[in-house]
C-alpha atoms as a PDB file:
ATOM      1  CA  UNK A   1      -4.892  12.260  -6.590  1.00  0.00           C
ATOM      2  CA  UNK A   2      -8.104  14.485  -7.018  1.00  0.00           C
ATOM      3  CA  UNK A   3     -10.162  15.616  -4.146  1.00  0.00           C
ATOM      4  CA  UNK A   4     -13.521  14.294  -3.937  1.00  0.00           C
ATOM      5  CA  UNK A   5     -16.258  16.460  -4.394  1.00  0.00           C
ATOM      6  CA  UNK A   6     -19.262  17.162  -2.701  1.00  0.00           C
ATOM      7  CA  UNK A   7     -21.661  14.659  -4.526  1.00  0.00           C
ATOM      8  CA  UNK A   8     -24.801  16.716  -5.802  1.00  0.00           C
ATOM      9  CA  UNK A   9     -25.710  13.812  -8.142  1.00  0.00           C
ATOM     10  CA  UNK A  10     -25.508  10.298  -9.058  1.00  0.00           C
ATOM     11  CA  UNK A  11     -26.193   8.210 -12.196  1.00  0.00           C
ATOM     12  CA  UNK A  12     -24.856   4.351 -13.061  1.00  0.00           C
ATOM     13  CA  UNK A  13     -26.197   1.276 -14.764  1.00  0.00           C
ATOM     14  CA  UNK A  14     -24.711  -2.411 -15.434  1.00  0.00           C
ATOM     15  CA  UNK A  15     -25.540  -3.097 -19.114  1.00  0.00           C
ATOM     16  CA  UNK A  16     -25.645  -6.804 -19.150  1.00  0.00           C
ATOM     17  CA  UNK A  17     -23.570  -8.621 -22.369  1.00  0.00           C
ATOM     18  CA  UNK A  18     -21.628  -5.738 -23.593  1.00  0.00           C
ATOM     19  CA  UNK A  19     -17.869  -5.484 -23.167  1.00  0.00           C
ATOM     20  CA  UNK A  20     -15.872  -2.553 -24.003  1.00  0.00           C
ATOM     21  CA  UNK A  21     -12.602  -0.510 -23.464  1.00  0.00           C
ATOM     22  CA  UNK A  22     -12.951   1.949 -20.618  1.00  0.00           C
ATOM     23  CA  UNK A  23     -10.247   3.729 -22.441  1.00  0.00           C
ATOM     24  CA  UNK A  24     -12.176   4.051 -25.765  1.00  0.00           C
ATOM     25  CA  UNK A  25     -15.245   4.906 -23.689  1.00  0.00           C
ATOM     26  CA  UNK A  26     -13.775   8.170 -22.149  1.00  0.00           C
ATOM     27  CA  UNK A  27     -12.254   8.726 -25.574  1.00  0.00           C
ATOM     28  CA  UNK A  28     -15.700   8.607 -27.248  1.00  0.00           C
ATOM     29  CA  UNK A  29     -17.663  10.859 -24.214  1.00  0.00           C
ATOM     30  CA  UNK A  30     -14.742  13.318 -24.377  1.00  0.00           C
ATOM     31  CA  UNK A  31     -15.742  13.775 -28.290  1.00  0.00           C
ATOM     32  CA  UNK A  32     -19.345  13.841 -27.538  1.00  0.00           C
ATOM     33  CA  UNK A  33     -18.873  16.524 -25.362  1.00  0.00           C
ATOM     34  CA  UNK A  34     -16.486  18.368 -27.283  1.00  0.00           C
ATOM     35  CA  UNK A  35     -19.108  18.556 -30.157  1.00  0.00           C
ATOM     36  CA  UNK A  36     -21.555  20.098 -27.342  1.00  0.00           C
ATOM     37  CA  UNK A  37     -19.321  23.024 -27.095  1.00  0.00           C
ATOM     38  CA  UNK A  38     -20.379  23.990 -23.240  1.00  0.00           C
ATOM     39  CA  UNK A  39     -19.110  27.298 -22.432  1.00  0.00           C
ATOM     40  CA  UNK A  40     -16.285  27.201 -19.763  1.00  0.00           C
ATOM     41  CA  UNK A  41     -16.133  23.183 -19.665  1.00  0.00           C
ATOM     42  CA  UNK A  42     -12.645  21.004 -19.727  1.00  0.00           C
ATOM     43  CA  UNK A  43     -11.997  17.419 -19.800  1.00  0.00           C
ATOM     44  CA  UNK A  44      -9.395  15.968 -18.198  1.00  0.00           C
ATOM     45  CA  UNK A  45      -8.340  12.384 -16.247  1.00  0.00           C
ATOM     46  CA  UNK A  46      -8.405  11.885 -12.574  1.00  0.00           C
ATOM     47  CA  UNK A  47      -7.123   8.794 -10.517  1.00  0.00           C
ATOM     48  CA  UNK A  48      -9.382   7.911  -7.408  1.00  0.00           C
ATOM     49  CA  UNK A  49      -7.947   5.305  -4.508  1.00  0.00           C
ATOM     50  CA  UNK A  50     -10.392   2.177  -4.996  1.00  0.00           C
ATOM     51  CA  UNK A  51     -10.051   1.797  -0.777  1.00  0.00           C
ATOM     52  CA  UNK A  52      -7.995   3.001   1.625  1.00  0.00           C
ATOM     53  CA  UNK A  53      -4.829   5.578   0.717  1.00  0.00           C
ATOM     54  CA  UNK A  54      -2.488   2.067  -0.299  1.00  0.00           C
ATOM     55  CA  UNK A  55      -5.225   0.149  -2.120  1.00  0.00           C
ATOM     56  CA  UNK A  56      -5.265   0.100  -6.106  1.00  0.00           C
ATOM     57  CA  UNK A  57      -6.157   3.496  -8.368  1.00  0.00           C
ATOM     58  CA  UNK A  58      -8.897   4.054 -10.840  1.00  0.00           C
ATOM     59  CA  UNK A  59      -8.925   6.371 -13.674  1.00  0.00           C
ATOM     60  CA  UNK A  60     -11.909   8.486 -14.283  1.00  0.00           C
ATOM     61  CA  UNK A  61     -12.757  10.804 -17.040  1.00  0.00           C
ATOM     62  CA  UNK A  62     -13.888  14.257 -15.083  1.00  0.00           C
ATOM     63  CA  UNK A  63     -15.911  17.380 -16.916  1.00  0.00           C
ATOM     64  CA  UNK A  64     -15.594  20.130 -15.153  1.00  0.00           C
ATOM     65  CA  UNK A  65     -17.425  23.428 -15.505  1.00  0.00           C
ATOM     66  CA  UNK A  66     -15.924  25.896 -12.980  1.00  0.00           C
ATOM     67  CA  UNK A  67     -16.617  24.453  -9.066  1.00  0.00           C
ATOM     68  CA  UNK A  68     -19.094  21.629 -10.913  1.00  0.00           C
ATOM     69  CA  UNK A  69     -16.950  18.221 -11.875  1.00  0.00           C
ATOM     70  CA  UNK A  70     -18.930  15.427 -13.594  1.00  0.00           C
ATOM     71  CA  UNK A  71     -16.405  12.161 -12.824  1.00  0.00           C
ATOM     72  CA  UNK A  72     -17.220   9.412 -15.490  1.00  0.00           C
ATOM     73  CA  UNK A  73     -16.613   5.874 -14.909  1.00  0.00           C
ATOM     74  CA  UNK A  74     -16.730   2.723 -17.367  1.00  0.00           C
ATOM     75  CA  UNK A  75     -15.527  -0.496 -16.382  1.00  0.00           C
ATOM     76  CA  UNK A  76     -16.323  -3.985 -16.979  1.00  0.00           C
ATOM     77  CA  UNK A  77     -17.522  -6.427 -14.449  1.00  0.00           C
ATOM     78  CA  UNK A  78     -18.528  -9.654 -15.240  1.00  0.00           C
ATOM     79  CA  UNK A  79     -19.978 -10.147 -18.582  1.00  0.00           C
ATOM     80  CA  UNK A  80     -21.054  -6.903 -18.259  1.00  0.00           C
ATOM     81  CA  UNK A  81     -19.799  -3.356 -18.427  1.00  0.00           C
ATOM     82  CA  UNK A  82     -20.853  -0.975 -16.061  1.00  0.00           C
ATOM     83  CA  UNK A  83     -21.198   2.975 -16.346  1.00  0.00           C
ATOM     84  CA  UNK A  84     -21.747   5.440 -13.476  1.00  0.00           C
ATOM     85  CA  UNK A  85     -20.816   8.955 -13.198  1.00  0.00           C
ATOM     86  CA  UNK A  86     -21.110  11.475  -9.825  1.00  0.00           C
ATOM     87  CA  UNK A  87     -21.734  14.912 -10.472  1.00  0.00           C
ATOM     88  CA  UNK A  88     -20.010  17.136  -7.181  1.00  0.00           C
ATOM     89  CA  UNK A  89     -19.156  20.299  -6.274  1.00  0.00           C
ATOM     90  CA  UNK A  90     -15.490  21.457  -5.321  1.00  0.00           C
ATOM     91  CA  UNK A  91     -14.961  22.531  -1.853  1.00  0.00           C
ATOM     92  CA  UNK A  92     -11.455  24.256  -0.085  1.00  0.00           C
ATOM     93  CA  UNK A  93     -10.364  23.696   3.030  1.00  0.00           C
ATOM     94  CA  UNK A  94      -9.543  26.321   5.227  1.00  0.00           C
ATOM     95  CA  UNK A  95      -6.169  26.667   4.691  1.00  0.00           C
ATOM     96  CA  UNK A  96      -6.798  29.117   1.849  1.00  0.00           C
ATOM     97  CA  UNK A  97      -9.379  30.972   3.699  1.00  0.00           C
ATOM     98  CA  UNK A  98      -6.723  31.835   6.182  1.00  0.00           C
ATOM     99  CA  UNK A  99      -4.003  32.539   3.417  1.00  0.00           C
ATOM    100  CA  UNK A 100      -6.257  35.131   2.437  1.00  0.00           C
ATOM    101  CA  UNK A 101      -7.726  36.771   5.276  1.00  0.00           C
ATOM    102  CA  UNK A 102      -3.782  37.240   6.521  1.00  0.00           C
ATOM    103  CA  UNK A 103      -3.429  38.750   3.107  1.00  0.00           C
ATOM    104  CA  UNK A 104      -6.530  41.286   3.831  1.00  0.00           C
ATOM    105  CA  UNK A 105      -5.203  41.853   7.484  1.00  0.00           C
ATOM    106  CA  UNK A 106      -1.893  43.085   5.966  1.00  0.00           C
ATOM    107  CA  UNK A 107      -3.454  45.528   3.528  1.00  0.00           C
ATOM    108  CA  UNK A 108      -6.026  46.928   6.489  1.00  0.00           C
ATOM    109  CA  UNK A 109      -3.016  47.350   8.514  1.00  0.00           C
ATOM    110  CA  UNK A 110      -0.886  49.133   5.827  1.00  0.00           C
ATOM    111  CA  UNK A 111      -4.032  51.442   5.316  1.00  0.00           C
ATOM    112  CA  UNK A 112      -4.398  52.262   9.089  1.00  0.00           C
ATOM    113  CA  UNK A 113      -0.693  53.471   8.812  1.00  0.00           C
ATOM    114  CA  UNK A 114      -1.154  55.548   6.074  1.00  0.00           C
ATOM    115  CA  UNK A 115      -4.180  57.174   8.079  1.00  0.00           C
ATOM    116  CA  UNK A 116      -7.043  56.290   9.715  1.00  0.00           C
ATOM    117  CA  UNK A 117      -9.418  58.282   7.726  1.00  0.00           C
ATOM    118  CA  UNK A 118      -8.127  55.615   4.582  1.00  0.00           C
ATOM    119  CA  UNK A 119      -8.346  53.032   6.924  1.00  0.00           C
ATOM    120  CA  UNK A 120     -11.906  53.177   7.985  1.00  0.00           C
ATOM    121  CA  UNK A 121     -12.736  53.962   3.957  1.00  0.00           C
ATOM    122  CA  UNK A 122     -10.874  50.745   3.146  1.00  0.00           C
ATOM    123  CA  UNK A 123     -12.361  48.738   5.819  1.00  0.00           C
ATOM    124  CA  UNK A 124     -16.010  49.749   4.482  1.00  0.00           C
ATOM    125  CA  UNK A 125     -15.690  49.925   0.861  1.00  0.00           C
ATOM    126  CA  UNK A 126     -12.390  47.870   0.236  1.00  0.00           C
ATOM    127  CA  UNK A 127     -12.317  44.726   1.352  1.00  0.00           C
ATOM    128  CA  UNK A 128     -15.947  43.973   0.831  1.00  0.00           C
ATOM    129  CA  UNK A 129     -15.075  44.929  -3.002  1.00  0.00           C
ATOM    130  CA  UNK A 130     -12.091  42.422  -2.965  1.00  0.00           C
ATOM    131  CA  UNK A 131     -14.513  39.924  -1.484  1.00  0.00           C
ATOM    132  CA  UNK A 132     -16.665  40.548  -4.090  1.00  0.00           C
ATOM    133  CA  UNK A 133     -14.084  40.121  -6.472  1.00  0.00           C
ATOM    134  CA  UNK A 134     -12.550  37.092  -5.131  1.00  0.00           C
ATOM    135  CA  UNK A 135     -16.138  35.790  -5.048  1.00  0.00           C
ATOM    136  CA  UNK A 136     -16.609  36.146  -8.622  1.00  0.00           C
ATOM    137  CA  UNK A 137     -13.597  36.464 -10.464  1.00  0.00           C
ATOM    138  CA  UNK A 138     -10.954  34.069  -8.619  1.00  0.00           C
ATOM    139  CA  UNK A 139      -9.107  31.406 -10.680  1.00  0.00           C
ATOM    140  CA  UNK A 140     -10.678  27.886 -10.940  1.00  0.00           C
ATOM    141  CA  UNK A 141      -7.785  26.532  -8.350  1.00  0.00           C
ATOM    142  CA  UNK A 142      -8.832  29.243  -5.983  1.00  0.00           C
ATOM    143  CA  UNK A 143     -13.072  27.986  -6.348  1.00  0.00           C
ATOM    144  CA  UNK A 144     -14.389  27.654  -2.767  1.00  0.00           C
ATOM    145  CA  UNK A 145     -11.957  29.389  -1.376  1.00  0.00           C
ATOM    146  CA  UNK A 146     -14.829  31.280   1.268  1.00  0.00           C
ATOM    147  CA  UNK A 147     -16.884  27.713   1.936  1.00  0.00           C
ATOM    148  CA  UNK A 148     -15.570  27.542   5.115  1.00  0.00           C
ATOM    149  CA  UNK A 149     -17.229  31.320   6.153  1.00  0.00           C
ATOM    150  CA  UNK A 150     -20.568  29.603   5.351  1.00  0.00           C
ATOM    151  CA  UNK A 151     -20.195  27.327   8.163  1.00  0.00           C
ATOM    152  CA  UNK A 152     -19.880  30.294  10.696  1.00  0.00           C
ATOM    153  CA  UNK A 153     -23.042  30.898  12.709  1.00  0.00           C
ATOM    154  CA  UNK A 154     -24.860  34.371  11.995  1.00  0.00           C
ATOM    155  CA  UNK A 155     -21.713  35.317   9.844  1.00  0.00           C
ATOM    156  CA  UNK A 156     -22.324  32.423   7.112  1.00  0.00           C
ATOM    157  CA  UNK A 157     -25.698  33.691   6.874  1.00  0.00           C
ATOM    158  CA  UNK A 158     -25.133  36.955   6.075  1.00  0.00           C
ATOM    159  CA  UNK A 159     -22.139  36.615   4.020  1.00  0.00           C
ATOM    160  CA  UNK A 160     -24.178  34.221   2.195  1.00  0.00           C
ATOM    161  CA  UNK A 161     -27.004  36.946   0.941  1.00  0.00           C
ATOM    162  CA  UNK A 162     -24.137  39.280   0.311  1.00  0.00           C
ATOM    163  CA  UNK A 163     -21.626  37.909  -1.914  1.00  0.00           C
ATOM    164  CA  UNK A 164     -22.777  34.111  -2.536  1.00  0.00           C
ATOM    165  CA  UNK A 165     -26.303  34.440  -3.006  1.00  0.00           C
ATOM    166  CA  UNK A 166     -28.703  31.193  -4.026  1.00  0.00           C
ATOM    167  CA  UNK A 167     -30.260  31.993  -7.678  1.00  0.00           C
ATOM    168  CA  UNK A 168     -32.147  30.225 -10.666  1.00  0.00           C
ATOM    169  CA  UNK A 169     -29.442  30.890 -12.946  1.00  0.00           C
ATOM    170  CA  UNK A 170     -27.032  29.165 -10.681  1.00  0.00           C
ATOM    171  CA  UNK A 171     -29.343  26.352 -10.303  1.00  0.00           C
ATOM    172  CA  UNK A 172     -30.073  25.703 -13.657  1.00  0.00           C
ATOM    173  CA  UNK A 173     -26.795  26.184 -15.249  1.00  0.00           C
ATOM    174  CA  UNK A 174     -25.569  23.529 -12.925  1.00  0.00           C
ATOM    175  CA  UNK A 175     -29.054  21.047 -14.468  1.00  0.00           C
ATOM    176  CA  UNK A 176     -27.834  21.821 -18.084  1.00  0.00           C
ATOM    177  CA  UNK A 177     -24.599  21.322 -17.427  1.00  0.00           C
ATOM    178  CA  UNK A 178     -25.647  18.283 -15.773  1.00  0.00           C
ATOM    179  CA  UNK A 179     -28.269  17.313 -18.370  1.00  0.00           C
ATOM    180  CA  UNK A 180     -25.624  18.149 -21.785  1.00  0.00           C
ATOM    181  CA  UNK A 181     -23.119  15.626 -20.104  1.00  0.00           C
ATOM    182  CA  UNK A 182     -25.719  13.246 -18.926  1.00  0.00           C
ATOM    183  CA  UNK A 183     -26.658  13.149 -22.716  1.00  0.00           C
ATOM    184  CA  UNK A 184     -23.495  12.827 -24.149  1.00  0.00           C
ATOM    185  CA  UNK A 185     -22.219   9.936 -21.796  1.00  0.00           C
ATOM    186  CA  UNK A 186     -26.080   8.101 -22.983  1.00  0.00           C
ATOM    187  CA  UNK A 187     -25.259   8.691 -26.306  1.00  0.00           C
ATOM    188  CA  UNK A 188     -21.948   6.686 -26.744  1.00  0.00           C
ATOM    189  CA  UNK A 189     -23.698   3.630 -24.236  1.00  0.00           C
ATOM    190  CA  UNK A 190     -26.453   3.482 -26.965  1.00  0.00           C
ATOM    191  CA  UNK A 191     -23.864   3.712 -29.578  1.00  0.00           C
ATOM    192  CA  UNK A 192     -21.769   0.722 -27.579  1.00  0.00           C
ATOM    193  CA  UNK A 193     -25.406  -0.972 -26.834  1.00  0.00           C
ATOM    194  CA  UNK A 194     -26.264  -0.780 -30.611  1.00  0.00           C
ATOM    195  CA  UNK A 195     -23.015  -2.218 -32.034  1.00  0.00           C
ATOM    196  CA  UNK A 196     -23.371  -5.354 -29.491  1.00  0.00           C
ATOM    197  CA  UNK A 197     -27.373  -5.757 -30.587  1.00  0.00           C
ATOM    198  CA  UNK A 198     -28.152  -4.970 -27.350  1.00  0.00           C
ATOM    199  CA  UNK A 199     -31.623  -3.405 -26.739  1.00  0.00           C
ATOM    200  CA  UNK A 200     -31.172   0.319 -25.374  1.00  0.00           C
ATOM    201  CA  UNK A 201     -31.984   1.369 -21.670  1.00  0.00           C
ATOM    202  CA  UNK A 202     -34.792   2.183 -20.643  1.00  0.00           C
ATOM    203  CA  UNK A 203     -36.687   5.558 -19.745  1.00  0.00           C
ATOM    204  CA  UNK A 204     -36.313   4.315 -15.713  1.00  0.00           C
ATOM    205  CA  UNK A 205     -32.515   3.152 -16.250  1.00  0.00           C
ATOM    206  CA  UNK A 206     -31.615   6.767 -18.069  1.00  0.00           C
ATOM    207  CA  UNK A 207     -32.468   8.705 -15.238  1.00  0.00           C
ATOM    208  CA  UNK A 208     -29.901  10.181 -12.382  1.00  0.00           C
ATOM    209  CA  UNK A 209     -30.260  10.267  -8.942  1.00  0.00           C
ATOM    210  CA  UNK A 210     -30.503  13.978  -7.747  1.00  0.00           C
ATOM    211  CA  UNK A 211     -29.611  15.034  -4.198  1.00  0.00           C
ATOM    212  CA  UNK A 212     -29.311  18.823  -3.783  1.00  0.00           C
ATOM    213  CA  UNK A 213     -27.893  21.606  -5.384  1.00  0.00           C
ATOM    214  CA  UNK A 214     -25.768  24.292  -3.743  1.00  0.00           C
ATOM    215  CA  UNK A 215     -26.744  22.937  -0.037  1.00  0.00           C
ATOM    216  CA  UNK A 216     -24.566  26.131   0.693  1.00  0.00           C
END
């Protein structure tokens, strides 16, 4: 089962008349974002629990672009077919936060044996480096390892400015990232639209819901 995300962002419509294969769907949006060629993107299928943790699955196509998934959904309903997708934000728990400060405790303590001097010099130059690193160089399975820092009082803060600052680049490469699969997912519902002789959506029915970016 995937872990839900932290929704940033929300888009779905009903399109009225038009049946279709959810399967051949995500096949289709997978190609239409292939031929995008976003830097550092992957498609892959994810199973969410409709209810509770015994009621019935449903597959999802999910893009994912580092911490950003974009979960895709088509599925009929009615005489209809409807098409949503949730953009989010993976977040850890703090399980790994602890794996890793033990991990940092050890080597502090290691470098206190071997003498003080290196001890102090790693406390002040070391592990803010491997913080750093961790920060931004960790493996995808490792993203958000530090969320749960953020939520410290003072500490969050400051760690914040430090290592995890808020920029435009961030920002806007999650909106194109966004926007490219946003497009690609509209193109194949016109193409489906268009091969039923259904009139295409509207300028008002195109356009996502946005909550916020990066509330951490």
């Amino acid at each position: 089962m995937a872990a839900t995300p932290v929704v940033l962002s929300h888009w779905s419509k009903l399109v009225e008349g038009l049946q279709a294969s959810p399967m051949e769907f995500y096949a289709a949006v997978e190609e239409s974002v292939r031929r995008r060629e976003m830097p550092e993107s992957a498609c892959s299928r994810v199973d969410y629990f409709e209810g509770g943790a015994m009621s019935a699955k449903r597959e999802y196509l999910r893009v994912r672009r580092k911490r950003l998934v974009l979960d895709i959904c088509g599925a009929p309903f009615g005489k209809g077919f409807f098409f949503s997708w949730w953009l989010g934000e993976l977040r850890s728990g703090p399980g790994m936060l602890v794996g890793i400060l033990f991990g940092l405790a050890i080597l502090l303590f290691l470098a206190f044996q071997i003498g003080t001097s290196i001890g102090i010099l790693f406390f002040l130059f070391g592990i803010p480096a491997i913080l750093w690193f961790l920060v931004n160089h960790a493996p995808e399975e490792f993203a958000g390892w530090d969320d749960p820092i953020l939520g410290i009082p003072f500490v969050g803060p400051v760690y914040q400015r430090l290592f995890r600052p808020q920029t435009y680049y961030k920002i806007d490469t999650a909106s194109m990232f966004q926007s490219a699969v946003h497009a690609a997912v509209l193109e194949i519902v016109d193409d489906l639209s268009k091969g039923k002789g259904l009139r295409a959506l509207s300028e008002a029915d195109r356009q996502p819901t946005l909550r916020e970016f990066f509330t951490h």
